[in-house]
PDB file of N, CA and C in Angstrom:
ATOM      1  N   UNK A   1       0.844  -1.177   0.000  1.00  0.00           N
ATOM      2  CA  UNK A   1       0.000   0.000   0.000  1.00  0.00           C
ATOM      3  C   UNK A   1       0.887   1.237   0.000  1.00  0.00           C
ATOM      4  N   UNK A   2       0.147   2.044  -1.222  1.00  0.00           N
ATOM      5  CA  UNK A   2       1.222   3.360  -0.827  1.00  0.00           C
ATOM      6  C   UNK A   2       0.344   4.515   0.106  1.00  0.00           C
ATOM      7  N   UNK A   3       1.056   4.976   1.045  1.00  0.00           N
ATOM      8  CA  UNK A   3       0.590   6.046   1.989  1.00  0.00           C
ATOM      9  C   UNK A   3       1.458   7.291   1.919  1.00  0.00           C
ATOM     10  N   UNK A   4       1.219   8.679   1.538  1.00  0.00           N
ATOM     11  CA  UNK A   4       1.381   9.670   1.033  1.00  0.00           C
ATOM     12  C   UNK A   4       0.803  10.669   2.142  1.00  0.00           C
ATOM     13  N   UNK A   5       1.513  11.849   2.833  1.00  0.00           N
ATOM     14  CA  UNK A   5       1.387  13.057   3.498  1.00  0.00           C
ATOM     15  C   UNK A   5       1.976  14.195   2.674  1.00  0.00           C
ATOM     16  N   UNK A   6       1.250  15.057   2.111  1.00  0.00           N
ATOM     17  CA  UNK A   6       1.391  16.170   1.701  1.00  0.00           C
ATOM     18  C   UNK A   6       2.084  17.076   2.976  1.00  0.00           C
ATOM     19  N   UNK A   7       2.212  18.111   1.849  1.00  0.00           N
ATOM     20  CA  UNK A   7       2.566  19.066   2.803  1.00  0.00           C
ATOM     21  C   UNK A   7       1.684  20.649   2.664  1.00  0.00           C
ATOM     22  N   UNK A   8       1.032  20.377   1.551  1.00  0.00           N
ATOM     23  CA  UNK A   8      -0.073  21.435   1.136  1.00  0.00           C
ATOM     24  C   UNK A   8      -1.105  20.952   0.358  1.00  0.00           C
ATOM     25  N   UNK A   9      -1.865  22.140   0.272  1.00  0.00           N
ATOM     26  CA  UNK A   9      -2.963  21.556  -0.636  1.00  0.00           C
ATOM     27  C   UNK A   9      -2.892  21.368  -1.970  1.00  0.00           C
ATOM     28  N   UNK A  10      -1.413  21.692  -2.523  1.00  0.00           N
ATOM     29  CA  UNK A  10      -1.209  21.568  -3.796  1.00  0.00           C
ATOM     30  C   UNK A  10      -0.692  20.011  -3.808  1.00  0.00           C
ATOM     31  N   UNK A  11       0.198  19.840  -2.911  1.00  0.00           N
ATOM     32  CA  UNK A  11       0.762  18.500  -3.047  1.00  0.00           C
ATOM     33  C   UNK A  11       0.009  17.405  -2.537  1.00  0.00           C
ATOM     34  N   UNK A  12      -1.238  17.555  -1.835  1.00  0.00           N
ATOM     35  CA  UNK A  12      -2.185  16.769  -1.763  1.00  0.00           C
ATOM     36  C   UNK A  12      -3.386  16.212  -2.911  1.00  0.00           C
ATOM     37  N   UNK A  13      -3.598  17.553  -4.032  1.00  0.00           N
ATOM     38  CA  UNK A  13      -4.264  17.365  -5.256  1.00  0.00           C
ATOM     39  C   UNK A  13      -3.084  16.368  -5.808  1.00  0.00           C
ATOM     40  N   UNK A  14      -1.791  16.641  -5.838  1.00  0.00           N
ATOM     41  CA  UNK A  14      -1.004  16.092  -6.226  1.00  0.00           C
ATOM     42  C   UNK A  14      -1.308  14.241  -6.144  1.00  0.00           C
ATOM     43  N   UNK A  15      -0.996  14.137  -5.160  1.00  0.00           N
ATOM     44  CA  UNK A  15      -0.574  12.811  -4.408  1.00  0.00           C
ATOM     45  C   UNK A  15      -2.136  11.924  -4.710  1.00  0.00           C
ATOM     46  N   UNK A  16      -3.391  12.864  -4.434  1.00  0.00           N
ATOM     47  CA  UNK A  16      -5.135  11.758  -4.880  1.00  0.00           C
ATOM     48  C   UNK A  16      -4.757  11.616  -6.386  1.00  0.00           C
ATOM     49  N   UNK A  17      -4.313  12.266  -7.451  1.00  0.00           N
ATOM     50  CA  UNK A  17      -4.208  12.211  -8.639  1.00  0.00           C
ATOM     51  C   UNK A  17      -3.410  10.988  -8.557  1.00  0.00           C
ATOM     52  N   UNK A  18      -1.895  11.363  -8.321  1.00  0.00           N
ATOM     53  CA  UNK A  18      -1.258  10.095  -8.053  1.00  0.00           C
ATOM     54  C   UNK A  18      -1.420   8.423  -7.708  1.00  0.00           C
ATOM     55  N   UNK A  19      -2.476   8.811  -6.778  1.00  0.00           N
ATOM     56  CA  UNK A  19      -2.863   7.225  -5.795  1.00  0.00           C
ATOM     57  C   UNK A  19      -4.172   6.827  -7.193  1.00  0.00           C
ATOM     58  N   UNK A  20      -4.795   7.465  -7.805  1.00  0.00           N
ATOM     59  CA  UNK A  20      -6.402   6.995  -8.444  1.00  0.00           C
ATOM     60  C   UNK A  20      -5.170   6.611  -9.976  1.00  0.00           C
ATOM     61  N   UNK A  21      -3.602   7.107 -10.146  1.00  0.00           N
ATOM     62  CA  UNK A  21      -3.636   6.580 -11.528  1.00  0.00           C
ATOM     63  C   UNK A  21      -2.791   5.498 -11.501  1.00  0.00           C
ATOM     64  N   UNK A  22      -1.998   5.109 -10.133  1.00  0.00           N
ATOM     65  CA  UNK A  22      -1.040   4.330 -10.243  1.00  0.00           C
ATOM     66  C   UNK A  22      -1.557   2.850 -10.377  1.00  0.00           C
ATOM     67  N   UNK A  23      -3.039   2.917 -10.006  1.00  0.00           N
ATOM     68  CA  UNK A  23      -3.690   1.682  -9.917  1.00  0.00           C
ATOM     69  C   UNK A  23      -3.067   0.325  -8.865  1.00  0.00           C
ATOM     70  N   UNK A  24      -2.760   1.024  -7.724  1.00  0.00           N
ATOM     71  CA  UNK A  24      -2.267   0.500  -6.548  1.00  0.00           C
ATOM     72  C   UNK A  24      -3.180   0.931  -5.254  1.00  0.00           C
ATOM     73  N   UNK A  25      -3.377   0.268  -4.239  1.00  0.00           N
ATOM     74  CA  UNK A  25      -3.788   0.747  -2.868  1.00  0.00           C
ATOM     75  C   UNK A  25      -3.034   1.473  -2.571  1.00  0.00           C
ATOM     76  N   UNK A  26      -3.734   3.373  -2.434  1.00  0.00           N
ATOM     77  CA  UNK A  26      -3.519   4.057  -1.942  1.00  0.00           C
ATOM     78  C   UNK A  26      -3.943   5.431  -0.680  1.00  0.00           C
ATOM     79  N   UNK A  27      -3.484   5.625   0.080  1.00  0.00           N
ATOM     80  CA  UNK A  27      -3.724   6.251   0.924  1.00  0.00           C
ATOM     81  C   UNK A  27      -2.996   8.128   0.574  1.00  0.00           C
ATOM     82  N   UNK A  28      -3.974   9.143   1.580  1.00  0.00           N
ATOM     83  CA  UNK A  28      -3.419  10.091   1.706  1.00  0.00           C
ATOM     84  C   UNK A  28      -4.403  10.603   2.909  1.00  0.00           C
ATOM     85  N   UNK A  29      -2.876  11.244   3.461  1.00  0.00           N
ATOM     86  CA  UNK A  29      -3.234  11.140   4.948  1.00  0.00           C
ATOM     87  C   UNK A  29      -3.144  13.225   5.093  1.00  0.00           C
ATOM     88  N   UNK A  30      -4.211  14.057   5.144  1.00  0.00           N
ATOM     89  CA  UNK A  30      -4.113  15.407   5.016  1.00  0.00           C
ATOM     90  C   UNK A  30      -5.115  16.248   6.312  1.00  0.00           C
ATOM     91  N   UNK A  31      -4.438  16.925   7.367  1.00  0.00           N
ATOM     92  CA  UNK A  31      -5.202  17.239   8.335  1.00  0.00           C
ATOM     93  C   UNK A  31      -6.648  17.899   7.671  1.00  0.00           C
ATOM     94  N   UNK A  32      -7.655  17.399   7.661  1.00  0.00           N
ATOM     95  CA  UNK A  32      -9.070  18.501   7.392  1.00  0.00           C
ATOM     96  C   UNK A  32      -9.026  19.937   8.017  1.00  0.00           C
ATOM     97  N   UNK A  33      -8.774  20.930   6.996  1.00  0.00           N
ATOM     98  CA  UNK A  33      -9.027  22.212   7.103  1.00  0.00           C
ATOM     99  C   UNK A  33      -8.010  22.800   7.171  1.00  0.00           C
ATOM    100  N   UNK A  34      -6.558  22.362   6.632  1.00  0.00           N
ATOM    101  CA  UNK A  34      -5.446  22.834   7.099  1.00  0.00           C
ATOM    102  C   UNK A  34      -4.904  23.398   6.048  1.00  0.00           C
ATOM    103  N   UNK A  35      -5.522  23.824   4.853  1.00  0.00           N
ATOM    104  CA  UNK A  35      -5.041  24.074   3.719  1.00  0.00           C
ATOM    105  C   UNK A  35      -4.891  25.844   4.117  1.00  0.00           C
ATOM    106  N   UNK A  36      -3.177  26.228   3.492  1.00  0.00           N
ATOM    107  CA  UNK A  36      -2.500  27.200   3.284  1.00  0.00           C
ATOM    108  C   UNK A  36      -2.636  28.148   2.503  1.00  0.00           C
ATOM    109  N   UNK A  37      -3.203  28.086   1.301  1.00  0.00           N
ATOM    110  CA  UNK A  37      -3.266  29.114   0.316  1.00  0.00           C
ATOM    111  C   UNK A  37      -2.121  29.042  -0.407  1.00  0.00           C
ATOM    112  N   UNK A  38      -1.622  28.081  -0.935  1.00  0.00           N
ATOM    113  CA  UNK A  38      -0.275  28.043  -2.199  1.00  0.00           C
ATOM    114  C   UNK A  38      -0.916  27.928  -3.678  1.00  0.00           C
ATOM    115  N   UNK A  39      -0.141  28.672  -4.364  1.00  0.00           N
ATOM    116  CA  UNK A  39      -0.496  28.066  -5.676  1.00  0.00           C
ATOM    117  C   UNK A  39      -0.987  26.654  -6.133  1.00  0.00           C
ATOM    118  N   UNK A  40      -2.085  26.493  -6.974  1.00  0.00           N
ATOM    119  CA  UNK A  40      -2.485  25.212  -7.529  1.00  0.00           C
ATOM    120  C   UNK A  40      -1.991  25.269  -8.698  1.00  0.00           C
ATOM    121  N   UNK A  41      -0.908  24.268  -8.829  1.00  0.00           N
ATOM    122  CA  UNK A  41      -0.157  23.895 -10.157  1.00  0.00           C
ATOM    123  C   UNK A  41      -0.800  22.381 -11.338  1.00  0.00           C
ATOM    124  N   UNK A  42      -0.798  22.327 -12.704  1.00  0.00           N
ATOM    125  CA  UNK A  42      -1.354  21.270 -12.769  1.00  0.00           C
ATOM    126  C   UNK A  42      -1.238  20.077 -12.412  1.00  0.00           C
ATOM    127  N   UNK A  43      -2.396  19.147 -12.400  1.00  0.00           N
ATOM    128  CA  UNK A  43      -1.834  17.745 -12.327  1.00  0.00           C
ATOM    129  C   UNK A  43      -0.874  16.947 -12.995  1.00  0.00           C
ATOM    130  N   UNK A  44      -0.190  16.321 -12.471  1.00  0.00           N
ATOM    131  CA  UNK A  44       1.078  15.144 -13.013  1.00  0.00           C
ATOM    132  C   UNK A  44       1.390  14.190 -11.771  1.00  0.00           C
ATOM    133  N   UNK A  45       1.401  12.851 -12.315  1.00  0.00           N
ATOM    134  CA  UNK A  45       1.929  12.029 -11.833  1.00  0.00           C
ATOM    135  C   UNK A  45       3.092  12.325 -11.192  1.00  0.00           C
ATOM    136  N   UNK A  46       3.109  11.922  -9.437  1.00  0.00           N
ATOM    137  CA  UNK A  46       4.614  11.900  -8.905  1.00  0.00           C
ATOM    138  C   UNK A  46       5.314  10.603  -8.619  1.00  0.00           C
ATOM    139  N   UNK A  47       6.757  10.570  -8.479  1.00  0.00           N
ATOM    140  CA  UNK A  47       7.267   9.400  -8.601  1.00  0.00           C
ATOM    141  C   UNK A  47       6.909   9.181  -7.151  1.00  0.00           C
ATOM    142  N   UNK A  48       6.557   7.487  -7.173  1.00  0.00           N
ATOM    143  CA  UNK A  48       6.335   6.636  -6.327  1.00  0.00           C
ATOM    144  C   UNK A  48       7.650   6.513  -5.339  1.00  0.00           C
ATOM    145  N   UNK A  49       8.205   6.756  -4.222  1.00  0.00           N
ATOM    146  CA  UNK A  49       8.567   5.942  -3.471  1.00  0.00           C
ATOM    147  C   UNK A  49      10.162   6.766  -3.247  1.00  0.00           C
ATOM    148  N   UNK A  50       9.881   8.316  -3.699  1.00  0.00           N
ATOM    149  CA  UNK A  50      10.425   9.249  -3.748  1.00  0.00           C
ATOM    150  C   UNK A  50      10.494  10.568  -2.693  1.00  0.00           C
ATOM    151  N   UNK A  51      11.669  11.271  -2.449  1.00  0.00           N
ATOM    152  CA  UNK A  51      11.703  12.440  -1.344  1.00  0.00           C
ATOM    153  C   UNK A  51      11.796  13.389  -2.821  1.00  0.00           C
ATOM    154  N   UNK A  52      11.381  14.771  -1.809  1.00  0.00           N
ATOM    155  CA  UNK A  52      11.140  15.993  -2.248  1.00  0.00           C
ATOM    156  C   UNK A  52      12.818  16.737  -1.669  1.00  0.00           C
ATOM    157  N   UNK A  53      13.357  17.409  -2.647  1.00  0.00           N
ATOM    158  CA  UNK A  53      14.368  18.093  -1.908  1.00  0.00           C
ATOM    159  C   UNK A  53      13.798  19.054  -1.941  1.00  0.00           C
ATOM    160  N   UNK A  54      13.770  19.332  -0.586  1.00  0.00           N
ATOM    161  CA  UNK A  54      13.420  21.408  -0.345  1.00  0.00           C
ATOM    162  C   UNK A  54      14.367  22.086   0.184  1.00  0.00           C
ATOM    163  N   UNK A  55      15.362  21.472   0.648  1.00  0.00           N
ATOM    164  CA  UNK A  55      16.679  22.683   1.035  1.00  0.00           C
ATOM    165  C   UNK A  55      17.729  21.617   0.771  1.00  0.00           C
ATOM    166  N   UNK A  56      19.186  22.044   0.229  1.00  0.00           N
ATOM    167  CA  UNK A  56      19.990  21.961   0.334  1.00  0.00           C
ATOM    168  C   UNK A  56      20.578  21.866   1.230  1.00  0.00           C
ATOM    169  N   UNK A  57      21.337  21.235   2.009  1.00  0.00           N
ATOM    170  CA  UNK A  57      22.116  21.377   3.301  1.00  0.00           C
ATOM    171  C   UNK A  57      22.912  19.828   3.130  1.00  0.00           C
ATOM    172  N   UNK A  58      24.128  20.231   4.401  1.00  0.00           N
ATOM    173  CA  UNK A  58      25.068  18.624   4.402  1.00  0.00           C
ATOM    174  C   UNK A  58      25.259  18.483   6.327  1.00  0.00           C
ATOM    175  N   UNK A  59      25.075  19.168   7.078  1.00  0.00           N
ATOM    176  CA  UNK A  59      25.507  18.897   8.173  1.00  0.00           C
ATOM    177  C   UNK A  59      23.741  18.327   9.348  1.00  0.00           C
ATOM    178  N   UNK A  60      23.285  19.056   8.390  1.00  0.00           N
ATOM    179  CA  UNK A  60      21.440  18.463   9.394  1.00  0.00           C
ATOM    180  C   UNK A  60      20.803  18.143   8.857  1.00  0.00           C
ATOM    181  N   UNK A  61      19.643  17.381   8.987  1.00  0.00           N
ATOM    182  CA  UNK A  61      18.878  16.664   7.822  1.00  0.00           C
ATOM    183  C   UNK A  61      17.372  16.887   8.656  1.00  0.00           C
ATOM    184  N   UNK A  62      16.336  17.871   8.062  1.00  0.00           N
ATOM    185  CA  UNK A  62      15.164  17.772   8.886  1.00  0.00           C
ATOM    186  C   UNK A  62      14.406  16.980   7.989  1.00  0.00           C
ATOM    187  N   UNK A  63      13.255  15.156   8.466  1.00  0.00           N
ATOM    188  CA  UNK A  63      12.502  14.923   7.287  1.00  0.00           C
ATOM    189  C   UNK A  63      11.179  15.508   7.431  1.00  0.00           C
ATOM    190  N   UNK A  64      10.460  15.861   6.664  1.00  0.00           N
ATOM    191  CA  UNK A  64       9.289  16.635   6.998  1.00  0.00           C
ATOM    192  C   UNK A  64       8.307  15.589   6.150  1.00  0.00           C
ATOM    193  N   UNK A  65       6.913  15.523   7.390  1.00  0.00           N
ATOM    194  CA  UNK A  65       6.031  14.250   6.875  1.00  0.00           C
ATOM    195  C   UNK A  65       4.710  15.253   7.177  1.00  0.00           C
ATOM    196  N   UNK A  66       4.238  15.461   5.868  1.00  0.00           N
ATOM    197  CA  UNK A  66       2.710  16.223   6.345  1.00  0.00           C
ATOM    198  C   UNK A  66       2.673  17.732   6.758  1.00  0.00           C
ATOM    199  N   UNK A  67       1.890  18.314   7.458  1.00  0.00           N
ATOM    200  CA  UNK A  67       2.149  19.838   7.160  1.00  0.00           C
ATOM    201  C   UNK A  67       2.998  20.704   8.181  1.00  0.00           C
ATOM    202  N   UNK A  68       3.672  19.844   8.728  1.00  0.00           N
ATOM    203  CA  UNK A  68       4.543  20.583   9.789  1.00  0.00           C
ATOM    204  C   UNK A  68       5.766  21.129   8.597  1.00  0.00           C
ATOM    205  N   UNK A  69       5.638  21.523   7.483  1.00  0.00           N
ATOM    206  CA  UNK A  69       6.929  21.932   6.761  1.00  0.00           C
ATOM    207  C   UNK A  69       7.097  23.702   7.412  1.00  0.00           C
ATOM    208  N   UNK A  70       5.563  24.427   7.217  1.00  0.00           N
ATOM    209  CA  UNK A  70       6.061  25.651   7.629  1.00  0.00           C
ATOM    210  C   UNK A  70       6.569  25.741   8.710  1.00  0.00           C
ATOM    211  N   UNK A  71       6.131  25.039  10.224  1.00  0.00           N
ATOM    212  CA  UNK A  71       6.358  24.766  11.546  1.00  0.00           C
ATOM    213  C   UNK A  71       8.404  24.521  10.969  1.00  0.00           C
ATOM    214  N   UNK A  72       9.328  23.598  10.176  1.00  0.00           N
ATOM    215  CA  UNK A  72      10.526  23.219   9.927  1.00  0.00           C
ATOM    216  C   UNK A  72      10.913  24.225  10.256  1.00  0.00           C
ATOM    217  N   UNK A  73      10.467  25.754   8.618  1.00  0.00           N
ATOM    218  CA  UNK A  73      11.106  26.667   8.363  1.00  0.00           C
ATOM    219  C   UNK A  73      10.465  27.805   9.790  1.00  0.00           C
ATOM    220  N   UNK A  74      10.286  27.634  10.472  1.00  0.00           N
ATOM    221  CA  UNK A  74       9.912  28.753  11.465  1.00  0.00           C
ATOM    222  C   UNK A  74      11.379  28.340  12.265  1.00  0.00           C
ATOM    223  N   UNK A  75      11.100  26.860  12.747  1.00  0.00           N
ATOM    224  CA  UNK A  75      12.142  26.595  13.662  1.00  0.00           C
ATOM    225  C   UNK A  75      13.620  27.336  13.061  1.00  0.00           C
ATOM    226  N   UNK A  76      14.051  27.160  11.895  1.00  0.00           N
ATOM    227  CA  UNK A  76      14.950  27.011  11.447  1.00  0.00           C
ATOM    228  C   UNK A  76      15.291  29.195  11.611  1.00  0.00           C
ATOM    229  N   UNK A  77      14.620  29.618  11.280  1.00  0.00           N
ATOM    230  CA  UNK A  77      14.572  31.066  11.395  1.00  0.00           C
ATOM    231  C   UNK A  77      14.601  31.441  12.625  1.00  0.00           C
ATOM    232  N   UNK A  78      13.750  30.726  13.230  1.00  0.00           N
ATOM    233  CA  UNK A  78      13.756  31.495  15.023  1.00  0.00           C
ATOM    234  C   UNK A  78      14.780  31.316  15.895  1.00  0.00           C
ATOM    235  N   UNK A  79      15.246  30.149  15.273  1.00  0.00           N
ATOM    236  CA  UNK A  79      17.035  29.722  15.661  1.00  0.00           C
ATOM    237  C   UNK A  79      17.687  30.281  15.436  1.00  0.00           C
ATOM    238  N   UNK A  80      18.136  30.729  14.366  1.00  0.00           N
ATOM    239  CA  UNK A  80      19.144  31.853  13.918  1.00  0.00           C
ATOM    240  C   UNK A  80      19.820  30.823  13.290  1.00  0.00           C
ATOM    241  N   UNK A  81      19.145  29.648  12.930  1.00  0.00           N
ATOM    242  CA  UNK A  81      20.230  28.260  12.073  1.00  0.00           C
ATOM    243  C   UNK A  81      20.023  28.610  10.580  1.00  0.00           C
ATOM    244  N   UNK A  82      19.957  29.899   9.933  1.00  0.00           N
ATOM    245  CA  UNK A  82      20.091  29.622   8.822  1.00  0.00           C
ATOM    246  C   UNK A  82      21.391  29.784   7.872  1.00  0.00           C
ATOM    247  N   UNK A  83      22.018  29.911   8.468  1.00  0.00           N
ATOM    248  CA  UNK A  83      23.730  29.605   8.086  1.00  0.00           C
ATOM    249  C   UNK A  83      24.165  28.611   8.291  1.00  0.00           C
ATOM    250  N   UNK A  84      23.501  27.332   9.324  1.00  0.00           N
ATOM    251  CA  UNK A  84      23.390  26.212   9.039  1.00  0.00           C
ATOM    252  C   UNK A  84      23.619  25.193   7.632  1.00  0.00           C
ATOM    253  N   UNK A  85      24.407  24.052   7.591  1.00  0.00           N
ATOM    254  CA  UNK A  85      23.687  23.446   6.374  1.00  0.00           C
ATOM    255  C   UNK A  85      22.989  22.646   6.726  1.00  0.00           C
ATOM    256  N   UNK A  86      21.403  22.756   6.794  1.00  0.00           N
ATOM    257  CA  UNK A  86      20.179  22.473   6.713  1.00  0.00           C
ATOM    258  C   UNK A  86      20.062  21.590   5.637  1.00  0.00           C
ATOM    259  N   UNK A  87      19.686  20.306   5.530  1.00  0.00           N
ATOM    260  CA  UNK A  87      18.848  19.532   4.598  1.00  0.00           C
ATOM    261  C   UNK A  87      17.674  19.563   4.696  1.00  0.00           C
ATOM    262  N   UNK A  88      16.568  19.957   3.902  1.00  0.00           N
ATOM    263  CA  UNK A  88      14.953  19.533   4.051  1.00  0.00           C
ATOM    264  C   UNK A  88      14.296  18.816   3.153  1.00  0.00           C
ATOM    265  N   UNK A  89      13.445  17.624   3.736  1.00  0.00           N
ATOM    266  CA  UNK A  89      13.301  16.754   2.799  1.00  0.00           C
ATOM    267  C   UNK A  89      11.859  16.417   3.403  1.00  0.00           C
TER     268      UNK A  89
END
């Protein structure tokens, strides 16, 4: 079974598109009512079984599962770690 956490409401249109074409048992797991206001980009298939790089970094590695991504980048600012090398994934 594939199980999928967005991190917005774009990447959640994303991921139901995904699960209804891969023709596999799929799940997506998205808090109700938690949608952000990001751009809606079109649909396309995402690769199965794949990370998202969202930051560059080599010394920390944050993985981000679901919508705690803005909650990452707050931490990461309120720290003063952004001279850090930060990985976000």
């Amino acid at each position: 079974m594939i199980i999928m956490t967005p991190s917005d409401e774009n990447e959640c249109r994303q991921m139901l598109y995904t699960g209804y074409q891969c023709g596999k048992p799929a799940a997506v797991r998205y808090p109700r009512g938690n949608a952000v206001g990001v751009k809606l980009t079109p649909l396309e298939m995402l690769p199965i079984g794949k990370s998202r790089l969202i930051r560059k970094g080599q010394k920390i590695a944050i993985l981000n599962f679901g919508t705690l991504l803005p909650s990452a980048f707050r931490v990461i600012r309120k720290n003063s770690m952004q001279r850090l090398s930060i990985c976000v994934l």
